[in-house]
C-alpha atoms as a PDB file:
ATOM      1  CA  UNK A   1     111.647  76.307  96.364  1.00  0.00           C
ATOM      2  CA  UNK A   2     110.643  72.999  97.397  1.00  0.00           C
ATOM      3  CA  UNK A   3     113.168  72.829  99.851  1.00  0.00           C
ATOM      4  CA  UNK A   4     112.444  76.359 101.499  1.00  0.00           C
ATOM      5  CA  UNK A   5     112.260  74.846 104.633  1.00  0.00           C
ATOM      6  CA  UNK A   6     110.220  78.723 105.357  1.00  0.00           C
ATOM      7  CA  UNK A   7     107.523  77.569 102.999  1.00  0.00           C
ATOM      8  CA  UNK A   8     106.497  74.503 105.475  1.00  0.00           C
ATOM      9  CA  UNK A   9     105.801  77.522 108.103  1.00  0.00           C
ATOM     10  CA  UNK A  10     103.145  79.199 105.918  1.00  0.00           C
ATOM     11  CA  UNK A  11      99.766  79.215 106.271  1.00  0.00           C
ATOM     12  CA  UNK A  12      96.459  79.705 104.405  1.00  0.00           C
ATOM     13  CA  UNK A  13      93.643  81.581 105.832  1.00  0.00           C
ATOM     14  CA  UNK A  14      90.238  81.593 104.474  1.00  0.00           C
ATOM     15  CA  UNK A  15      87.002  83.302 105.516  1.00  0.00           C
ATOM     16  CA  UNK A  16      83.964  81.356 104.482  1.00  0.00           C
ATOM     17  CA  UNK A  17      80.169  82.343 103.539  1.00  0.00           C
ATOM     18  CA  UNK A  18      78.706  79.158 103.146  1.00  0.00           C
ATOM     19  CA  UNK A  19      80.500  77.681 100.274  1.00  0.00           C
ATOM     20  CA  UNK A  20      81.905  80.600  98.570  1.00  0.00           C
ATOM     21  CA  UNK A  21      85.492  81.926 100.112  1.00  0.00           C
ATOM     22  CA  UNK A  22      85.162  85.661 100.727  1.00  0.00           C
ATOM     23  CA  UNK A  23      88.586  86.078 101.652  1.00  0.00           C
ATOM     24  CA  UNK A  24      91.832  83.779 100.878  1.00  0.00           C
ATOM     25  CA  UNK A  25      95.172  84.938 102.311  1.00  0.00           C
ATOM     26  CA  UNK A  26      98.212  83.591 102.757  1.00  0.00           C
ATOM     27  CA  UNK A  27     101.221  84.298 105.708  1.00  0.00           C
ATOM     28  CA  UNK A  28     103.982  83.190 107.555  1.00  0.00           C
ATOM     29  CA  UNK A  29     102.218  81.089 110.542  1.00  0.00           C
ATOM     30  CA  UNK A  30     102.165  84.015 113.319  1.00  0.00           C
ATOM     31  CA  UNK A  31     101.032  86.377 111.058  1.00  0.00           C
ATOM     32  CA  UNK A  32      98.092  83.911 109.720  1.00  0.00           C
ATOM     33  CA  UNK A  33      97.204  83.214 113.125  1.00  0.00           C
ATOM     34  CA  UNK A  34      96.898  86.574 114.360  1.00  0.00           C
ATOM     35  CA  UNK A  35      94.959  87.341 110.793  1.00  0.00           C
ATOM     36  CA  UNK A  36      92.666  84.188 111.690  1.00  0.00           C
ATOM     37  CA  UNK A  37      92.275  85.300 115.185  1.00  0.00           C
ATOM     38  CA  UNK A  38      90.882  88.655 114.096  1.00  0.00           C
ATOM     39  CA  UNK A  39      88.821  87.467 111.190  1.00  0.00           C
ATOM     40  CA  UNK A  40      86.991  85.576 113.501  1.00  0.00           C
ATOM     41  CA  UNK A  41      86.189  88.320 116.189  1.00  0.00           C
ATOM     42  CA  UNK A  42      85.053  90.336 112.722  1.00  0.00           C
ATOM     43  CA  UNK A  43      83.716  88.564 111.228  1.00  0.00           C
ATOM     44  CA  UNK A  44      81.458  85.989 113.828  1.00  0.00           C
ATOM     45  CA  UNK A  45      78.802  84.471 111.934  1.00  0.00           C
ATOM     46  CA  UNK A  46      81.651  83.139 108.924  1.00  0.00           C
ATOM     47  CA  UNK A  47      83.685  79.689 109.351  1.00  0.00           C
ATOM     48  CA  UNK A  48      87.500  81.224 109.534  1.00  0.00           C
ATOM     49  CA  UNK A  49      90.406  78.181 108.350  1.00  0.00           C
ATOM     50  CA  UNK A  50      93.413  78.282 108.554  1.00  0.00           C
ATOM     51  CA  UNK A  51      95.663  75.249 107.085  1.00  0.00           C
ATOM     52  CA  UNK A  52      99.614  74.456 106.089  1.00  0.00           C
ATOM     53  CA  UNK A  53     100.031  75.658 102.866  1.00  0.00           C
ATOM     54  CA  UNK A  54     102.373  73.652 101.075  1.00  0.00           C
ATOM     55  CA  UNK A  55     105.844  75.125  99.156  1.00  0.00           C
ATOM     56  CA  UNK A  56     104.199  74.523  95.726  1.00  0.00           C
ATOM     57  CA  UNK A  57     100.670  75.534  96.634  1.00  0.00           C
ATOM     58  CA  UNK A  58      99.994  79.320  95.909  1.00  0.00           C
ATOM     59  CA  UNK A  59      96.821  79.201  97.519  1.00  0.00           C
ATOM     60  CA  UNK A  60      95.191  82.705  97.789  1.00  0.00           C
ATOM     61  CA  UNK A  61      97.062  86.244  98.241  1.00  0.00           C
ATOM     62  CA  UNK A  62      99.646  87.205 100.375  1.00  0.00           C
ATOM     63  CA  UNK A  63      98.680  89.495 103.533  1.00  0.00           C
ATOM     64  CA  UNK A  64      98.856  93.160 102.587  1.00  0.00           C
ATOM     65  CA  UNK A  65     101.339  95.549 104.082  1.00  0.00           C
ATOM     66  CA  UNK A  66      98.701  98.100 105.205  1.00  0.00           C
ATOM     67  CA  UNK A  67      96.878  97.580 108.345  1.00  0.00           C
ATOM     68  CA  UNK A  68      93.589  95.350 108.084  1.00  0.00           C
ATOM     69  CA  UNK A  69      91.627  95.572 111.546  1.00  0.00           C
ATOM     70  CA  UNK A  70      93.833  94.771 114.572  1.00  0.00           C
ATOM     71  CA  UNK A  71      96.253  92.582 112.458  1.00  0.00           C
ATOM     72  CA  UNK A  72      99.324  94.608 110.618  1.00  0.00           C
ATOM     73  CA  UNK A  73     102.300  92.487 109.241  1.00  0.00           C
ATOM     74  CA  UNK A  74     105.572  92.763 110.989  1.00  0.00           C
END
């Protein structure tokens, strides 16, 4: 899966409280920035990231299919 050239388009969103991660998702990269977008209108006081995630890296969970604020996967 190395060579999924889909994986390079994938991002990792976090949601920070100081050090600790509160929340740790994972999307394709419109999804993840529309998740990120509305994280950080939430959620205004908390450092939001969002970062490549590379093919091998399974960094967090992907984004549920039920509706989470203003963001719903397409």
């Amino acid at each position: 899966m190395a060579d999924d050239p889909a994986g390079e388009q994938r991002r990792r969103v976090r949601v920070w409280f100081g050090d600790h991660v509160v929340a740790d998702y994972r999307a394709e990269a419109e999804v993840a920035d529309r998740y990120a977008a509305a994280m950080t209108r939430r959620f205004a006081g908390l450092r939001v990231t969002s970062e490549p995630l590379p093919p091998m890296d399974p960094g967090g969970r992907a984004l549920p299919g039920e509706r989470l604020w203003e963001v719903a996967p397409k």
